[in-house]
N, C-alpha and C. Protein backbone atom coordinates (compact mmCIF):
# COMPACT_ATOMS: atom_id res chain seq x y z
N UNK A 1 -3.91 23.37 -21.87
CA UNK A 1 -3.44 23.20 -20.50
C UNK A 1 -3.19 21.71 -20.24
N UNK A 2 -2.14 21.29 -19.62
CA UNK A 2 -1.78 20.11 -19.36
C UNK A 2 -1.81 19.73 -18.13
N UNK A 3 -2.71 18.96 -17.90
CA UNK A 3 -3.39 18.19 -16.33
C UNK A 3 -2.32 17.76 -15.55
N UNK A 4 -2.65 17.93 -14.74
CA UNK A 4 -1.29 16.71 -13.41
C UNK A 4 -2.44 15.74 -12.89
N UNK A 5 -3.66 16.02 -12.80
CA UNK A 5 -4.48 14.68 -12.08
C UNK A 5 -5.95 14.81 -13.08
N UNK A 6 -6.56 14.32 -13.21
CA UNK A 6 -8.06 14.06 -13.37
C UNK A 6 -8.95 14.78 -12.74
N UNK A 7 -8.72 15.72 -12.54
CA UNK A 7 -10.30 16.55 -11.29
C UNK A 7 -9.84 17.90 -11.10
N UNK A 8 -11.41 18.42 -10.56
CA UNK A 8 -10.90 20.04 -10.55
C UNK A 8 -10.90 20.48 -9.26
N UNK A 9 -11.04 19.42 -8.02
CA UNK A 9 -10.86 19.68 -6.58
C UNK A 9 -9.43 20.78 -6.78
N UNK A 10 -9.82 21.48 -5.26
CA UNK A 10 -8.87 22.61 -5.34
C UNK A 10 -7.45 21.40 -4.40
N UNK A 11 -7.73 20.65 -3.77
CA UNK A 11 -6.65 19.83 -3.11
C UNK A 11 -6.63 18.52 -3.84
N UNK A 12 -5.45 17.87 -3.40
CA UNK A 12 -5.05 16.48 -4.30
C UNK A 12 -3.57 15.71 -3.04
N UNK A 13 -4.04 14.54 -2.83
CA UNK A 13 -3.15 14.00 -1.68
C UNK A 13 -2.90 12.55 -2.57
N UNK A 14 -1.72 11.65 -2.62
CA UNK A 14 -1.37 10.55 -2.63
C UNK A 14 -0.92 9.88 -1.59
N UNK A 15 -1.58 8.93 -1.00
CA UNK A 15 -1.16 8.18 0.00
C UNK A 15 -1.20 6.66 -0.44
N UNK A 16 0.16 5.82 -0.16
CA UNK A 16 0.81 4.98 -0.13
C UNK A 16 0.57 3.59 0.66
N UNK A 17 0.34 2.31 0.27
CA UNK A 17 -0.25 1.87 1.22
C UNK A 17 0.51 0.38 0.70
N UNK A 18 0.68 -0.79 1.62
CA UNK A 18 1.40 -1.98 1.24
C UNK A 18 0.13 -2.97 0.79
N UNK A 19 0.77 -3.85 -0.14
CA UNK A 19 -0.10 -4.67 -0.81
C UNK A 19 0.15 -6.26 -0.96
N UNK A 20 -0.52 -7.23 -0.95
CA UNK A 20 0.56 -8.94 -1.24
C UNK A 20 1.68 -8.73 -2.31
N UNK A 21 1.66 -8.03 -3.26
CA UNK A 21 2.87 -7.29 -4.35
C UNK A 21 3.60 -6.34 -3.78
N UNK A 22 3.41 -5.60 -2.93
CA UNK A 22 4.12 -4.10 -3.04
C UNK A 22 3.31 -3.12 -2.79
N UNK A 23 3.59 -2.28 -3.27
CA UNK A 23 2.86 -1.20 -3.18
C UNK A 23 1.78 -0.37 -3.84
N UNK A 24 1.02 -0.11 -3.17
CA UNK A 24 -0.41 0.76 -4.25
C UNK A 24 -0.33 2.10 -3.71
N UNK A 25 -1.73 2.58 -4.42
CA UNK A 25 -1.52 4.25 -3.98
C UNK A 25 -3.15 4.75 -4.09
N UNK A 26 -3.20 5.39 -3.31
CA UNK A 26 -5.02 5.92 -3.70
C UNK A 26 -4.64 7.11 -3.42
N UNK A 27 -5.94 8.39 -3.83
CA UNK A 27 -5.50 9.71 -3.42
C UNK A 27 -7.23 10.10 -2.67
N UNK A 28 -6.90 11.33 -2.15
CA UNK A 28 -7.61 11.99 -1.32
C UNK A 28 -7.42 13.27 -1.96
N UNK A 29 -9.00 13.92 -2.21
CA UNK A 29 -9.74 15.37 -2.73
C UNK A 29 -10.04 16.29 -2.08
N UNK A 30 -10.27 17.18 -2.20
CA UNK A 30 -11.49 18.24 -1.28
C UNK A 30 -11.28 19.64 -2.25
N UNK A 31 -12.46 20.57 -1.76
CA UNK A 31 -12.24 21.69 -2.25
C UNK A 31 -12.25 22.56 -0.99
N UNK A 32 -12.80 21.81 0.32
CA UNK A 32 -11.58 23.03 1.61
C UNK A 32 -10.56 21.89 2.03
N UNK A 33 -10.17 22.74 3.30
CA UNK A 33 -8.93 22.07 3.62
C UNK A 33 -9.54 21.02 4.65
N UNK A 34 -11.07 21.19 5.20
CA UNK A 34 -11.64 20.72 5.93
C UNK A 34 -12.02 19.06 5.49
N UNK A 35 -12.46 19.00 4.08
CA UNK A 35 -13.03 18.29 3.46
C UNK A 35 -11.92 17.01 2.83
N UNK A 36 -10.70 17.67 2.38
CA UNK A 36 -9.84 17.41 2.27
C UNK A 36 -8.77 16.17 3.19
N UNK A 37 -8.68 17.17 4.36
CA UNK A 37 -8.56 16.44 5.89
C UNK A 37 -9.21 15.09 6.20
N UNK A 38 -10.84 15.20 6.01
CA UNK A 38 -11.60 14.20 6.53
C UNK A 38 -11.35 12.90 5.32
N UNK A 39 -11.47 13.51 3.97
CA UNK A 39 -10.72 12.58 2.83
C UNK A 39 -9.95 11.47 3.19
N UNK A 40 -8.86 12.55 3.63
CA UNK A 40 -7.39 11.76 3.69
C UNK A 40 -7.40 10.33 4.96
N UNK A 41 -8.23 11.65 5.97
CA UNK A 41 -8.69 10.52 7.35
C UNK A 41 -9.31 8.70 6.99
N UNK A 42 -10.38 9.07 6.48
CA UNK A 42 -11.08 8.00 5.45
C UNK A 42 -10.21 7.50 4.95
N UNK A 43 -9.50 7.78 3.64
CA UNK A 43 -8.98 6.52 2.96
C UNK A 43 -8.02 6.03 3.60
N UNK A 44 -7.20 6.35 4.74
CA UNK A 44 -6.13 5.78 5.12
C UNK A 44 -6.73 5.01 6.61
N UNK A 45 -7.90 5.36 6.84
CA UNK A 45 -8.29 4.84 7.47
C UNK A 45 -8.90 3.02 7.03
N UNK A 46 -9.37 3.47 5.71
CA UNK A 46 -9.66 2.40 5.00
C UNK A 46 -8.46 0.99 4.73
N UNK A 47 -7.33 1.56 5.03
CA UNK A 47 -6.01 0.69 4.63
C UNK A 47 -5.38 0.70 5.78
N UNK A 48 -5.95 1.04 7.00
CA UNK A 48 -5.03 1.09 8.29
C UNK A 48 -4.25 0.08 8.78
N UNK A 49 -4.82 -1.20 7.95
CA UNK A 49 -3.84 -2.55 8.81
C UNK A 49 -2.86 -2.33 7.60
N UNK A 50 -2.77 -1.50 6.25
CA UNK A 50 -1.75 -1.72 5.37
C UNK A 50 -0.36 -0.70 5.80
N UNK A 51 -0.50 -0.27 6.65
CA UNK A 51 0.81 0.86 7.24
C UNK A 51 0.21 1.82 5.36
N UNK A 52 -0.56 2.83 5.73
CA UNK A 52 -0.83 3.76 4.96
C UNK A 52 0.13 5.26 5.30
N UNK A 53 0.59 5.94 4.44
CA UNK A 53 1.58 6.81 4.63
C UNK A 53 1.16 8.02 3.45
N UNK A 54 0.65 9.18 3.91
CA UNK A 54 0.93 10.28 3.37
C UNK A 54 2.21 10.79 2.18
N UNK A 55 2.23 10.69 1.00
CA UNK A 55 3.28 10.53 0.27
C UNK A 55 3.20 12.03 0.20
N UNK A 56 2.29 12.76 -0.74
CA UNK A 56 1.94 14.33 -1.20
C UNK A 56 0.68 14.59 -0.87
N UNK A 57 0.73 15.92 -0.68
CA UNK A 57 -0.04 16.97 -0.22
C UNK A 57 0.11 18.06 -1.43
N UNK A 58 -1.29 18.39 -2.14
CA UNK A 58 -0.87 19.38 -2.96
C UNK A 58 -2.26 20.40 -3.16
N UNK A 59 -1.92 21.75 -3.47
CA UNK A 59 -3.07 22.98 -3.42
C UNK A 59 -2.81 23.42 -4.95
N UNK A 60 -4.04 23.29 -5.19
CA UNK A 60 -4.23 23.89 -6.79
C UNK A 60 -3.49 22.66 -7.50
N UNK A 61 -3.56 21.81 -7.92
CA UNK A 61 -2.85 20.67 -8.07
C UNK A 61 -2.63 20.70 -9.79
N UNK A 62 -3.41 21.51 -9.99
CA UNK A 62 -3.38 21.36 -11.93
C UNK A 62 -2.94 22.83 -12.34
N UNK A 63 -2.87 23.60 -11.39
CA UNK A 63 -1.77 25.13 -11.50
C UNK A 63 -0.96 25.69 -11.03
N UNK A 64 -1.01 26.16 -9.91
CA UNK A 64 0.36 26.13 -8.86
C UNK A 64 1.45 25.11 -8.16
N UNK A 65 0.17 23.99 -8.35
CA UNK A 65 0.18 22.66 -7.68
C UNK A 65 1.40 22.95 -6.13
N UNK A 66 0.67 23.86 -5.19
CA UNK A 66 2.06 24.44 -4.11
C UNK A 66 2.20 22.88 -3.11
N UNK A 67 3.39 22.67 -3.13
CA UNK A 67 3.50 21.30 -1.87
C UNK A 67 3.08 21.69 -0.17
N UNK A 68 2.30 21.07 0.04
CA UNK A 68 1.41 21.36 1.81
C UNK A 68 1.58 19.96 2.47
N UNK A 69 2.39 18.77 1.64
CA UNK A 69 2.04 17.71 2.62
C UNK A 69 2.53 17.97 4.04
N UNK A 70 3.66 19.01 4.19
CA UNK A 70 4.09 19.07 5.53
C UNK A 70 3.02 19.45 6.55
N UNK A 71 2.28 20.88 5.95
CA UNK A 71 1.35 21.02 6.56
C UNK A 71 0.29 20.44 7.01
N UNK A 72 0.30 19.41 6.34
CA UNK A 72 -1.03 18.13 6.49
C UNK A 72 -0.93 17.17 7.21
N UNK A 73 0.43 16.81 7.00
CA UNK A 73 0.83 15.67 8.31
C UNK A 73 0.93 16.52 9.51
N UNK A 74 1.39 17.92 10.02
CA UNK A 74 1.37 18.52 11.07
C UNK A 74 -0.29 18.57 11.29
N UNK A 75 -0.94 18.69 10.40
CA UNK A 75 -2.41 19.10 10.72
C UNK A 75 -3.15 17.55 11.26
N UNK A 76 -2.62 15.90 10.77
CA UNK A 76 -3.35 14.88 10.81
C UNK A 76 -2.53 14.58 12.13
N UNK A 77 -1.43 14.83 12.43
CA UNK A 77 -0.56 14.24 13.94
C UNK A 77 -1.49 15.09 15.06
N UNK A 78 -1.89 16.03 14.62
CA UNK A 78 -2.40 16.92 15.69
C UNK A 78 -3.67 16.39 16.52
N UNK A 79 -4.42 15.45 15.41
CA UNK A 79 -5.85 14.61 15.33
C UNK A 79 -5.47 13.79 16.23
N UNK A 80 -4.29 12.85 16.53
CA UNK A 80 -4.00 11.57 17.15
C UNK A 80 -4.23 11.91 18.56
């Protein structure tokens, strides 16, 4: 079987963040959608003066890998 990420969390997020170079990237885990959520909250919270941006959202990430970032940004706008 051939991996797409490092881990066996059932979720997997890349979010985008500006740097003195350019650009970096960290990701956000969970195995609910709950855990997941609070993840994503955290690390972009962690880079908030860097304009941090939700790139992907993904479920089952190393098998179906189904795309949800839409659902996630509808689910994190809802938080504001």
């Amino acid at each position: 079987m051939n991996k797409n990420v490092h881990h066996d969390f059932r979720y997997h997020a890349e979010i985008r963040y500006e740097t003195e170079k350019g650009f970096a990237f960290t990701s956000a885990v969970g195995d609910s959608l709950d855990d997941f959520i609070k993840d994503i909250k955290n690390r972009m919270d962690y880079v908030k003066d860097r304009q941090p941006e939700l790139v992907e959202a993904l479920l089952y990430p190393n098998d179906e890998s189904i795309n949800i970032t839409y659902k996630v940004i509808t689910i994190l706008n809802k938080g504001e």
